[in-house]
PDB file of N, CA and C in Angstrom:
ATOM      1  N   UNK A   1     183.826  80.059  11.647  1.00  0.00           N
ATOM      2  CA  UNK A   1     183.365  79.355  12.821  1.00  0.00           C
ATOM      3  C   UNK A   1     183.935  79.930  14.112  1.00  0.00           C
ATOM      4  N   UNK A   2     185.046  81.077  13.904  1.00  0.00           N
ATOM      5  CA  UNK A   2     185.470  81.221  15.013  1.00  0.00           C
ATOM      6  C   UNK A   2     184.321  82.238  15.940  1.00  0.00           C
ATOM      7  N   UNK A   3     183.222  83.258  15.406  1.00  0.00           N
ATOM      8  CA  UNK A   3     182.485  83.832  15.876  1.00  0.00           C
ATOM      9  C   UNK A   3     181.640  82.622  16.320  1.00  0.00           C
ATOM     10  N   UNK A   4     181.757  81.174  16.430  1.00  0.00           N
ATOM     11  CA  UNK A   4     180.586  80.931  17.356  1.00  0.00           C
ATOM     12  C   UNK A   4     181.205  79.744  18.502  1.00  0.00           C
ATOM     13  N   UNK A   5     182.677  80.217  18.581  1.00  0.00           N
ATOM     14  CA  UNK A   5     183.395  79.554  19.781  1.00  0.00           C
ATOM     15  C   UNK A   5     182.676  80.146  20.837  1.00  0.00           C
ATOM     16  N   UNK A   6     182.736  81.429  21.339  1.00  0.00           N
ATOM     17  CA  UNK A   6     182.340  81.665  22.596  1.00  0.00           C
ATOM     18  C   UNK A   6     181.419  82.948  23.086  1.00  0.00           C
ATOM     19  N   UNK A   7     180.112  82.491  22.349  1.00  0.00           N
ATOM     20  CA  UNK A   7     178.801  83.557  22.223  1.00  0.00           C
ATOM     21  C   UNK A   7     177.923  82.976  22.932  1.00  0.00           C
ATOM     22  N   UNK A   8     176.737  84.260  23.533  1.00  0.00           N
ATOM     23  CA  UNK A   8     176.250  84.059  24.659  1.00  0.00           C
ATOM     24  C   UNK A   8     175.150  85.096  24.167  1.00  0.00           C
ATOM     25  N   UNK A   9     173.911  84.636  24.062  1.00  0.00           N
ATOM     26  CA  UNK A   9     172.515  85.796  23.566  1.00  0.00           C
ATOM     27  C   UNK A   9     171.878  84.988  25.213  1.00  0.00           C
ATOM     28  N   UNK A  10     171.534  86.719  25.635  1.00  0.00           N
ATOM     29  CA  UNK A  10     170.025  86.616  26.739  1.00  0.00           C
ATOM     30  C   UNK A  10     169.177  87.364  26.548  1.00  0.00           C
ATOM     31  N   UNK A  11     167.897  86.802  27.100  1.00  0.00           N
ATOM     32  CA  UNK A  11     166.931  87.864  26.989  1.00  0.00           C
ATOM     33  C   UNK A  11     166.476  87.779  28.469  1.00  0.00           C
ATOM     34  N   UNK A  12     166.630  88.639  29.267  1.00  0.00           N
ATOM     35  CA  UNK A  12     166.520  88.600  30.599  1.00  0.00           C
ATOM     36  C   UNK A  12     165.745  90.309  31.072  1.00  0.00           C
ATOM     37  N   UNK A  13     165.568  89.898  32.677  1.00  0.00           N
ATOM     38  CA  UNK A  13     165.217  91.352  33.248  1.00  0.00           C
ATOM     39  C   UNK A  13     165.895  91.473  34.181  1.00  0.00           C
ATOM     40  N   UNK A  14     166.630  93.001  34.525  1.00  0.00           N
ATOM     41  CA  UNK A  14     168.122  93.272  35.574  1.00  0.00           C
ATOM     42  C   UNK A  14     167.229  92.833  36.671  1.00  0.00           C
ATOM     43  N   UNK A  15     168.214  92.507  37.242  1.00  0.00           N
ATOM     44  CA  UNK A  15     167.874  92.272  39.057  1.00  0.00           C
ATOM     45  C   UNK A  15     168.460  93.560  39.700  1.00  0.00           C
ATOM     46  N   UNK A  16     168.817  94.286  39.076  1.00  0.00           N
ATOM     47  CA  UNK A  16     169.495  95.754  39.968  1.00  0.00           C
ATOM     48  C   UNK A  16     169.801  96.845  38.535  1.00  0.00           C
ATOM     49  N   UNK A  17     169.860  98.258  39.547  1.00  0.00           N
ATOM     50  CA  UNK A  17     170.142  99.140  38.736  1.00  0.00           C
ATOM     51  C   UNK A  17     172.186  98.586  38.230  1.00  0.00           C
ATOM     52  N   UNK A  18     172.591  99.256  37.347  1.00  0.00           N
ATOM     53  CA  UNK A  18     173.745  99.020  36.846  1.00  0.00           C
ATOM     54  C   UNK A  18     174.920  99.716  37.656  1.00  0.00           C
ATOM     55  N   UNK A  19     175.954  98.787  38.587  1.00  0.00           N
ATOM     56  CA  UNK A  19     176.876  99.380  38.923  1.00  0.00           C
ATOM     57  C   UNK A  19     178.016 100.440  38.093  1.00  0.00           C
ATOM     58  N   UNK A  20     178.438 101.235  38.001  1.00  0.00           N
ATOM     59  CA  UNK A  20     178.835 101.811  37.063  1.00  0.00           C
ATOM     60  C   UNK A  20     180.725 102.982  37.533  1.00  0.00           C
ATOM     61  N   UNK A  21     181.364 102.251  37.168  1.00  0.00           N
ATOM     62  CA  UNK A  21     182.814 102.713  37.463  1.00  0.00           C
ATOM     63  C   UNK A  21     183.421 103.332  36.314  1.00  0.00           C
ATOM     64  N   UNK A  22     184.084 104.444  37.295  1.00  0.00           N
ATOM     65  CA  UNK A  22     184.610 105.583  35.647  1.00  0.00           C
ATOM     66  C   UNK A  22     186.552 105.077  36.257  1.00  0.00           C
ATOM     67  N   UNK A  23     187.349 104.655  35.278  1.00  0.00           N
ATOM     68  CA  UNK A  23     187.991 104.422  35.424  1.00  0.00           C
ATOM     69  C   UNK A  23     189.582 105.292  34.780  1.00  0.00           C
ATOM     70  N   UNK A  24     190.420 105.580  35.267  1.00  0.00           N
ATOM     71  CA  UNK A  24     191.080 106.436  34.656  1.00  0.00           C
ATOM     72  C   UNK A  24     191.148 106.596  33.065  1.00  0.00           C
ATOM     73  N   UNK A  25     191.413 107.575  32.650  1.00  0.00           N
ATOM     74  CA  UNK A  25     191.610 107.667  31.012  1.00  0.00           C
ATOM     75  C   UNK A  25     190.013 107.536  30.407  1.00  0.00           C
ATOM     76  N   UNK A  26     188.756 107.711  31.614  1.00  0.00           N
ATOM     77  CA  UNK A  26     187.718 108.236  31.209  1.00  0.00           C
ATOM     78  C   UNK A  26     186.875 106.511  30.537  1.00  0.00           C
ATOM     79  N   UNK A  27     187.663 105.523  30.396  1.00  0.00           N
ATOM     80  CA  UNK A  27     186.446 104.187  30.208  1.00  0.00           C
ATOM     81  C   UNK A  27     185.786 103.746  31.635  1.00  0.00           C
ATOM     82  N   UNK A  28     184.635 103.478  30.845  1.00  0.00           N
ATOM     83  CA  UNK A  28     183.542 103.253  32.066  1.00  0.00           C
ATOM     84  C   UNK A  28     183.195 101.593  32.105  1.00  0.00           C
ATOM     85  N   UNK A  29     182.732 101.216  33.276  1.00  0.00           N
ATOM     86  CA  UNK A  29     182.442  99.917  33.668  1.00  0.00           C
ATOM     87  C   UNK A  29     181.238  99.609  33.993  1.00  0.00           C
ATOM     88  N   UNK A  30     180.257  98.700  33.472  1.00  0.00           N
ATOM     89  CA  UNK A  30     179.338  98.541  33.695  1.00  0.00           C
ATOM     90  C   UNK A  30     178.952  97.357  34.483  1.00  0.00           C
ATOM     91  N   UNK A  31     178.192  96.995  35.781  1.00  0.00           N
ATOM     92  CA  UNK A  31     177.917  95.601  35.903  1.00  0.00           C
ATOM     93  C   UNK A  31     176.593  95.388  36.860  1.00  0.00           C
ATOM     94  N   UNK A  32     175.644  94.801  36.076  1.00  0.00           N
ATOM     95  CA  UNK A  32     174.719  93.944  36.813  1.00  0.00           C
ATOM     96  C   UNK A  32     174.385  92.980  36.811  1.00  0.00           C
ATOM     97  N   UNK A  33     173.438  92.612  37.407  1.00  0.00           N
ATOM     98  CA  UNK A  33     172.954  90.973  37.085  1.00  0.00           C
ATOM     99  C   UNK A  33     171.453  91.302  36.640  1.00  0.00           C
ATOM    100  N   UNK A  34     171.242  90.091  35.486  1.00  0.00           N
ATOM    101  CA  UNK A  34     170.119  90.009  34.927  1.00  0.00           C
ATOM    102  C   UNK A  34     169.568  88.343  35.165  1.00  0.00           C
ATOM    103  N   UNK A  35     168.190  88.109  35.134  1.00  0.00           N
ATOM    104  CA  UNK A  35     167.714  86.976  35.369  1.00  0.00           C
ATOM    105  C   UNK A  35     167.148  86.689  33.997  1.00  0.00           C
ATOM    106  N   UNK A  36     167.096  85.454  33.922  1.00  0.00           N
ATOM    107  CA  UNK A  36     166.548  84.624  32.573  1.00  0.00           C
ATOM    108  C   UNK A  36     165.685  83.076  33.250  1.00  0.00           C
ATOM    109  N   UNK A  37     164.504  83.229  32.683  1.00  0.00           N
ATOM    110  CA  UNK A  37     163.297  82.174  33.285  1.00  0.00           C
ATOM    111  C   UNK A  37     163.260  81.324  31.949  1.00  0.00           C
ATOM    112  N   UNK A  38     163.412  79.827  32.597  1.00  0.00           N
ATOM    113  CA  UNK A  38     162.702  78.897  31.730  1.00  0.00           C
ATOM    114  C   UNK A  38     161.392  78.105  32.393  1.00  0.00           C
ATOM    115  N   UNK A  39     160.581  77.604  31.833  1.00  0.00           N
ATOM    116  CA  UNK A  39     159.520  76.831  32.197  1.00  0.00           C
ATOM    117  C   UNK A  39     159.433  75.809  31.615  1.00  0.00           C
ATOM    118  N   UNK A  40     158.824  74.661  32.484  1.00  0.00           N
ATOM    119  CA  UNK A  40     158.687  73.119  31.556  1.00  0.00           C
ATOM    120  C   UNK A  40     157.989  72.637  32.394  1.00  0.00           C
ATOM    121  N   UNK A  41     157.453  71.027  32.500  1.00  0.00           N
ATOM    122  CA  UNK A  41     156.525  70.344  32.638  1.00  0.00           C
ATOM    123  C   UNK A  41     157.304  69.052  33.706  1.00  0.00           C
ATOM    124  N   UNK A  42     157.383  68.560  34.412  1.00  0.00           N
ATOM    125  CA  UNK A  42     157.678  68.153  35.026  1.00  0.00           C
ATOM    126  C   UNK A  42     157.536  66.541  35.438  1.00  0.00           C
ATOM    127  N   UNK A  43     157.612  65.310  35.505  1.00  0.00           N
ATOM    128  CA  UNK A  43     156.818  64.132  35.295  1.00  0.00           C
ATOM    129  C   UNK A  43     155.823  64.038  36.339  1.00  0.00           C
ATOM    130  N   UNK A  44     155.269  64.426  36.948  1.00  0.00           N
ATOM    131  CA  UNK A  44     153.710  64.844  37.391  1.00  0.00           C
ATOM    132  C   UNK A  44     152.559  65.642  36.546  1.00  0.00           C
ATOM    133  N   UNK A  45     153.507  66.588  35.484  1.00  0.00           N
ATOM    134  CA  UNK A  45     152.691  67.546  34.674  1.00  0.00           C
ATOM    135  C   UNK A  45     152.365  68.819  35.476  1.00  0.00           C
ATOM    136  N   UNK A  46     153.692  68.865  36.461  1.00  0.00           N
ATOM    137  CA  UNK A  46     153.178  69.884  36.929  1.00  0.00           C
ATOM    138  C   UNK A  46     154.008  70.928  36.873  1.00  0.00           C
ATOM    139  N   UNK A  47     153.726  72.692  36.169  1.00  0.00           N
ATOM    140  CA  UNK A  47     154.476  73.674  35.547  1.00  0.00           C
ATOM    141  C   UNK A  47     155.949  73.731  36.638  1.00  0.00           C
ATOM    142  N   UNK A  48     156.960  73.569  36.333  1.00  0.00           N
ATOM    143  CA  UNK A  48     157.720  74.288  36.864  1.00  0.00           C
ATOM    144  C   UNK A  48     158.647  75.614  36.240  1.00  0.00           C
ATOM    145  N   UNK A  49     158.400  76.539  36.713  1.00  0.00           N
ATOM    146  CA  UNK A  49     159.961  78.216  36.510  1.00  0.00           C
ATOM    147  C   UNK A  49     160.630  77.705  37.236  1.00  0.00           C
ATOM    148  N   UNK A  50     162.261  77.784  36.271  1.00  0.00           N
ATOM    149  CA  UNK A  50     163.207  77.966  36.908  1.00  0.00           C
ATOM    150  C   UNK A  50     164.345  79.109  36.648  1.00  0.00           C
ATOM    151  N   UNK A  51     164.630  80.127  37.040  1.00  0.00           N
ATOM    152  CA  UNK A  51     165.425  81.312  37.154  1.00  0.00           C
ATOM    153  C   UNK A  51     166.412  81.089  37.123  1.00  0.00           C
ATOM    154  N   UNK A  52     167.960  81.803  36.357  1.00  0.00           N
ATOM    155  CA  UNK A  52     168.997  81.968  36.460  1.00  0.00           C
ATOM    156  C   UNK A  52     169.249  83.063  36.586  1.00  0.00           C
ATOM    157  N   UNK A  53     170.275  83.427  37.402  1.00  0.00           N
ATOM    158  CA  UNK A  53     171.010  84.680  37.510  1.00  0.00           C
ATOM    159  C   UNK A  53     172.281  85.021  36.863  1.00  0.00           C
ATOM    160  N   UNK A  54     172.882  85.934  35.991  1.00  0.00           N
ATOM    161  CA  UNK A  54     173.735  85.736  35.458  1.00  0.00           C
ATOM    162  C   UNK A  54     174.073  87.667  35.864  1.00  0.00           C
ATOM    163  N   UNK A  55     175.807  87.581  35.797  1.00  0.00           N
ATOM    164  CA  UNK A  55     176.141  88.571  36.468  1.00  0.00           C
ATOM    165  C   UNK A  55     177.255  89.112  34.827  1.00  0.00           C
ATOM    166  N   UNK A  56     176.692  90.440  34.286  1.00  0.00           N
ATOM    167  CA  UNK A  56     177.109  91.101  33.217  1.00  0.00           C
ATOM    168  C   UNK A  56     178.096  91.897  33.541  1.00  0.00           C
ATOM    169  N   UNK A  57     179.277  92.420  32.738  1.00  0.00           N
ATOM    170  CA  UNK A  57     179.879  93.496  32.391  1.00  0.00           C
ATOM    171  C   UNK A  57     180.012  93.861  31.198  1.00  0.00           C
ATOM    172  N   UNK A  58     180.247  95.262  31.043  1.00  0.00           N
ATOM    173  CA  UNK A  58     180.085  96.017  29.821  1.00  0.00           C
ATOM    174  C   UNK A  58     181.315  97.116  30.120  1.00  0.00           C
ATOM    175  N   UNK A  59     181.653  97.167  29.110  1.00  0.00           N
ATOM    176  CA  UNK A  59     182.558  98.578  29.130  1.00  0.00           C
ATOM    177  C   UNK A  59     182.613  99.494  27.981  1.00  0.00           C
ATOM    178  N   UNK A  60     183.303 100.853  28.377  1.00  0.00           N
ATOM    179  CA  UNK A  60     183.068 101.781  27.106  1.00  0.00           C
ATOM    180  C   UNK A  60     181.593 102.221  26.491  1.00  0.00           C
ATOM    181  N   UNK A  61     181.456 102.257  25.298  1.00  0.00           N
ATOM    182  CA  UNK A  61     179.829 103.034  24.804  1.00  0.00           C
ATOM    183  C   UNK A  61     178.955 101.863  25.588  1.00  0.00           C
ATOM    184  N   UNK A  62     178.768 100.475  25.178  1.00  0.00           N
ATOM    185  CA  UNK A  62     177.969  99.689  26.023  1.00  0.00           C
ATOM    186  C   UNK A  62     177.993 100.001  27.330  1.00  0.00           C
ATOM    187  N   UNK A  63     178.448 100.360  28.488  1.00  0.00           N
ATOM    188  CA  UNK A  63     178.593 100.301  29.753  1.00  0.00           C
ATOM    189  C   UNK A  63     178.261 101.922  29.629  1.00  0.00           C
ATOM    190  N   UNK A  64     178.432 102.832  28.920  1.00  0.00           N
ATOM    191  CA  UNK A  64     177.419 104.459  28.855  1.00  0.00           C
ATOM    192  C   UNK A  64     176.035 104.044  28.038  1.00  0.00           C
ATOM    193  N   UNK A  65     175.608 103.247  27.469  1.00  0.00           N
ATOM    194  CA  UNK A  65     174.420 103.295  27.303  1.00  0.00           C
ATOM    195  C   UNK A  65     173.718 102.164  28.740  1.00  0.00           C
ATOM    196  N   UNK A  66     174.391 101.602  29.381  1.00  0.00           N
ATOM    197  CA  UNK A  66     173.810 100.462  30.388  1.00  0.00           C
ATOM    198  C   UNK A  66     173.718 102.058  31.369  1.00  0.00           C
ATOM    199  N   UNK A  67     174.599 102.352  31.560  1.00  0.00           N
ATOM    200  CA  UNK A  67     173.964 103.609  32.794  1.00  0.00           C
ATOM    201  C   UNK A  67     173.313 104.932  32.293  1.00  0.00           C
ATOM    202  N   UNK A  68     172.955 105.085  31.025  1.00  0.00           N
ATOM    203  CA  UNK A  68     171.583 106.588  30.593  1.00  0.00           C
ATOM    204  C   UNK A  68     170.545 105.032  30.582  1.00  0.00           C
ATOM    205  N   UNK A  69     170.374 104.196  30.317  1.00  0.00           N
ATOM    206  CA  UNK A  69     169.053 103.723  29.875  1.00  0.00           C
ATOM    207  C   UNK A  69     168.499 102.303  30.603  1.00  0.00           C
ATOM    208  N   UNK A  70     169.098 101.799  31.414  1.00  0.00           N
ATOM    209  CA  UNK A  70     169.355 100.600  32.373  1.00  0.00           C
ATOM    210  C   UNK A  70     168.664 101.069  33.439  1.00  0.00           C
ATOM    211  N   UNK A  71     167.376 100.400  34.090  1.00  0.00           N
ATOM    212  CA  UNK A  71     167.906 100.620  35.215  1.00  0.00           C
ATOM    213  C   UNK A  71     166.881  98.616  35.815  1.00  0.00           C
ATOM    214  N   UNK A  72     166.607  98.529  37.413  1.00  0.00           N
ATOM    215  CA  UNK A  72     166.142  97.606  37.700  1.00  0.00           C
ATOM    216  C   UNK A  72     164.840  96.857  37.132  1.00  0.00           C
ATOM    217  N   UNK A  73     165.019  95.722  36.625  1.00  0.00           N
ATOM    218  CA  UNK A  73     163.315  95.461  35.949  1.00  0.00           C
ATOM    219  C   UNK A  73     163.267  95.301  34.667  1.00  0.00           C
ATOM    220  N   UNK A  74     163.905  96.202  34.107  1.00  0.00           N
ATOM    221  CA  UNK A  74     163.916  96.647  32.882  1.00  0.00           C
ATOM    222  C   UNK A  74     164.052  95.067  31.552  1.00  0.00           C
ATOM    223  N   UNK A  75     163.498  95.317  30.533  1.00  0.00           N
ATOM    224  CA  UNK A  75     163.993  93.510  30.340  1.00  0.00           C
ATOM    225  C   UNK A  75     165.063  94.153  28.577  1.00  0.00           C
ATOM    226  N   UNK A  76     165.994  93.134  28.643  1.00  0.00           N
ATOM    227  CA  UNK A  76     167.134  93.656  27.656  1.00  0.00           C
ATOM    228  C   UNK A  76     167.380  92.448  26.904  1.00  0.00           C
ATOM    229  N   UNK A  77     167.635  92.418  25.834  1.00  0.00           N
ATOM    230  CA  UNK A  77     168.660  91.217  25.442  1.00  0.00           C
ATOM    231  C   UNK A  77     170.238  91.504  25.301  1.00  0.00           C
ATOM    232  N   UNK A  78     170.896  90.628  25.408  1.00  0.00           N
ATOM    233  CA  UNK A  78     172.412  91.024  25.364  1.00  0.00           C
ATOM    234  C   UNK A  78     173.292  90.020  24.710  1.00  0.00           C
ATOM    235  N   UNK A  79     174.330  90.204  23.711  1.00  0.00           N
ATOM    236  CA  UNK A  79     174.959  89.282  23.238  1.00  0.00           C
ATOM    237  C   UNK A  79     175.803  89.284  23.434  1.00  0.00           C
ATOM    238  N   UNK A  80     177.104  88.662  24.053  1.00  0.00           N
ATOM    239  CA  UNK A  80     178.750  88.611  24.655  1.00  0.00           C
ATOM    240  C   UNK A  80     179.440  87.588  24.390  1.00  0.00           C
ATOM    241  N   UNK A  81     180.361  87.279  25.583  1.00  0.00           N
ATOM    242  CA  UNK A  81     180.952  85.956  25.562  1.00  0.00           C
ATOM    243  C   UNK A  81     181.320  85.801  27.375  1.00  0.00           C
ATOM    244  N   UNK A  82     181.488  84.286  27.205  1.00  0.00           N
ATOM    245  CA  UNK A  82     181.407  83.982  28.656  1.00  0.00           C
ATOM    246  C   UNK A  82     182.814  84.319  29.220  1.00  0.00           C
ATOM    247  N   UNK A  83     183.190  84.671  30.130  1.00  0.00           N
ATOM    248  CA  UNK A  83     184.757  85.015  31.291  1.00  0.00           C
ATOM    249  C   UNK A  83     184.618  84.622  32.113  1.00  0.00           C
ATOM    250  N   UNK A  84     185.777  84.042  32.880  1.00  0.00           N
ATOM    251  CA  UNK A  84     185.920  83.571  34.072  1.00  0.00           C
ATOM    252  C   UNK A  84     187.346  84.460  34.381  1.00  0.00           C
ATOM    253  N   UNK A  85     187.181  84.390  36.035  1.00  0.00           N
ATOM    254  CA  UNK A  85     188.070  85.268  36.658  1.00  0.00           C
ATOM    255  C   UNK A  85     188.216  84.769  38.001  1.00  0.00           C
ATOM    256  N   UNK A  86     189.541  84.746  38.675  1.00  0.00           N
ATOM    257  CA  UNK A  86     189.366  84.439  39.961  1.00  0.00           C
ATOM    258  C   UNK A  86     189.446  85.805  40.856  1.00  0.00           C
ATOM    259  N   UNK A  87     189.515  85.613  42.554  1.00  0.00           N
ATOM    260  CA  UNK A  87     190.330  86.650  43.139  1.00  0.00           C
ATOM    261  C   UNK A  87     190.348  86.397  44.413  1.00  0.00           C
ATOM    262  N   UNK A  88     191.286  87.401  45.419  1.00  0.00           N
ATOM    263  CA  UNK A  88     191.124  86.562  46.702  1.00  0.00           C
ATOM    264  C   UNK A  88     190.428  87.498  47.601  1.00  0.00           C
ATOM    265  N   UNK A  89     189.745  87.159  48.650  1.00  0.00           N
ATOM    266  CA  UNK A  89     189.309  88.137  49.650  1.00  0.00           C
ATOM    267  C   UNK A  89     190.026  88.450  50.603  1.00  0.00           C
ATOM    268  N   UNK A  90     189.586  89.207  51.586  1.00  0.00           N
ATOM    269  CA  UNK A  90     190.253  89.548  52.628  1.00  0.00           C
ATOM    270  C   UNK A  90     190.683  88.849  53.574  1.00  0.00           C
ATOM    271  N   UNK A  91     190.126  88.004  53.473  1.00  0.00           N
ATOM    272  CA  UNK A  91     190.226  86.682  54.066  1.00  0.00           C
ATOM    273  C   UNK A  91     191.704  86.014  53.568  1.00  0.00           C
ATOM    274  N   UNK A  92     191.646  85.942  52.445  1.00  0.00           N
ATOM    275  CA  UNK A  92     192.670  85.090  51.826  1.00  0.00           C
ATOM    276  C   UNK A  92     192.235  83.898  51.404  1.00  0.00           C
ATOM    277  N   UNK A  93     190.580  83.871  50.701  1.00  0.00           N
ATOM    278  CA  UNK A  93     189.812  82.857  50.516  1.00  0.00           C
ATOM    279  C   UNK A  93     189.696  83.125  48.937  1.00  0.00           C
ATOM    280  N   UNK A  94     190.185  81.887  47.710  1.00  0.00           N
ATOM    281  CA  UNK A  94     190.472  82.114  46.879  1.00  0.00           C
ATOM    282  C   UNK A  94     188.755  82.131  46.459  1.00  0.00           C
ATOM    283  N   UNK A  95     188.252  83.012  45.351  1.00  0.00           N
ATOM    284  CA  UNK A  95     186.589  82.989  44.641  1.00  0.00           C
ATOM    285  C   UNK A  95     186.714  82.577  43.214  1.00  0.00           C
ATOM    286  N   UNK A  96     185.958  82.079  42.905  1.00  0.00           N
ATOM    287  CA  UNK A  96     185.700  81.862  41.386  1.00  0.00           C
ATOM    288  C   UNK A  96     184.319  82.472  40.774  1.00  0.00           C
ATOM    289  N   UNK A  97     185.058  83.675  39.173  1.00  0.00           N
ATOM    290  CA  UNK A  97     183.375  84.065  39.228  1.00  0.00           C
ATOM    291  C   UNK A  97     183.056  83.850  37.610  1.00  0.00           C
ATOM    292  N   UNK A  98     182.216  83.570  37.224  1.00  0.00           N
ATOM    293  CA  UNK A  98     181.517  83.812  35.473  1.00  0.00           C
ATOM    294  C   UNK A  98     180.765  84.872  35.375  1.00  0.00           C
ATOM    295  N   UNK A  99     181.271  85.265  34.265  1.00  0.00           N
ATOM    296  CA  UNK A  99     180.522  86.807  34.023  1.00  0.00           C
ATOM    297  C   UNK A  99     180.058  86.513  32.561  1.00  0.00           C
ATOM    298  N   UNK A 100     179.270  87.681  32.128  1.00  0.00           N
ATOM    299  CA  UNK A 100     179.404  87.631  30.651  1.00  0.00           C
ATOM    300  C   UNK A 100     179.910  88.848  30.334  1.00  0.00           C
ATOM    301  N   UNK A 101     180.444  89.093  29.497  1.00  0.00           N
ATOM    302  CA  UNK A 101     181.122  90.244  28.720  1.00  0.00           C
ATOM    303  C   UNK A 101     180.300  90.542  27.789  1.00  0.00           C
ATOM    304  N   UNK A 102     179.387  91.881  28.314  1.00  0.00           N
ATOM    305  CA  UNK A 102     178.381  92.317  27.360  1.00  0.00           C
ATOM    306  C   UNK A 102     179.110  93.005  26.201  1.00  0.00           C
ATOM    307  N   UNK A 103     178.838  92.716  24.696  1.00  0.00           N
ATOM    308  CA  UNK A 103     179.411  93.416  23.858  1.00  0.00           C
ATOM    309  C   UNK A 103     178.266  93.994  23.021  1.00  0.00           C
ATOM    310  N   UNK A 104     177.014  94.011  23.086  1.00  0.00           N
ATOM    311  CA  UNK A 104     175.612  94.359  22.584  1.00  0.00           C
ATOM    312  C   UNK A 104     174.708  94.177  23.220  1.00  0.00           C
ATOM    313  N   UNK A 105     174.194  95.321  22.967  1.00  0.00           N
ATOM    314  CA  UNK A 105     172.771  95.578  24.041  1.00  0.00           C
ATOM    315  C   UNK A 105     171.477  95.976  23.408  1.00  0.00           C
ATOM    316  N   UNK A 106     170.444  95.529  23.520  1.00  0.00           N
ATOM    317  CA  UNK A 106     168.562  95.949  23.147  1.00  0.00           C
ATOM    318  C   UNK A 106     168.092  96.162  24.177  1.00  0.00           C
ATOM    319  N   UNK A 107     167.455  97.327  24.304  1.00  0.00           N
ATOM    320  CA  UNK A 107     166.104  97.531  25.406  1.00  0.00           C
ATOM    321  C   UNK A 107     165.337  96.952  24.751  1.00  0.00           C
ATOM    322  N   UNK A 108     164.280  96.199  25.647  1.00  0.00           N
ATOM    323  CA  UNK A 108     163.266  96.028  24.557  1.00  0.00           C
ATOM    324  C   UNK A 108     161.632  96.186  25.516  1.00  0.00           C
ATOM    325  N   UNK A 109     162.309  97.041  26.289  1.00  0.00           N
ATOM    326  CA  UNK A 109     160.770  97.704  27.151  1.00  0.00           C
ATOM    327  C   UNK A 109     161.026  99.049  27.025  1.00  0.00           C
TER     328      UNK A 109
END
């Protein structure tokens, strides 16, 4: 049961090409955001989409196959787990962010 504490499957399309950082000792960083649409019916009956944006990282072979074969549009599924992270700006204004930690990737266009 412990593989289904903190798993995360999307099937989404990037909202951007893949940011992509080579980091010393040669591992690479991958990060974009991908959108995921649901639709439903509304108590009028009338269709509503609603869009999420969700903001990915990948590292290592996943984060080299997100930058040869990634780019904007493109629609993927991805399976991870959810992270949270804080940090401060320049400001000195504390942020809070959720990511997913891509650990598998499908093209599937």
């Amino acid at each position: 049961m412990n593989a289904l504490k903190n798993k995360v499957q999307l099937i989404g399309n990037l909202g951007n090409d893949p940011e992509i950082i080579s980091l010393e000792g040669g591992t690479k960083l991958a990060k974009f955001s991908m959108a995921t649409s649901d639709a439903y019916k509304n108590a009028q009956g009338e269709k509503v989409e609603e869009t999420q944006w969700h903001n990915i990282v990948a590292w290592g072979k996943v984060a080299e196959i997100a930058e040869n074969y990634l780019n904007k549009g493109k629609q993927v599924a991805i399976a991870g787990k959810l992270t949270h992270r804080s940090y401060e700006t320049n400001a000195g204004e504390k942020r809070y962010i959720t990511e997913v930690r891509c650990n598998e990737l499908l093209l599937l266009t």
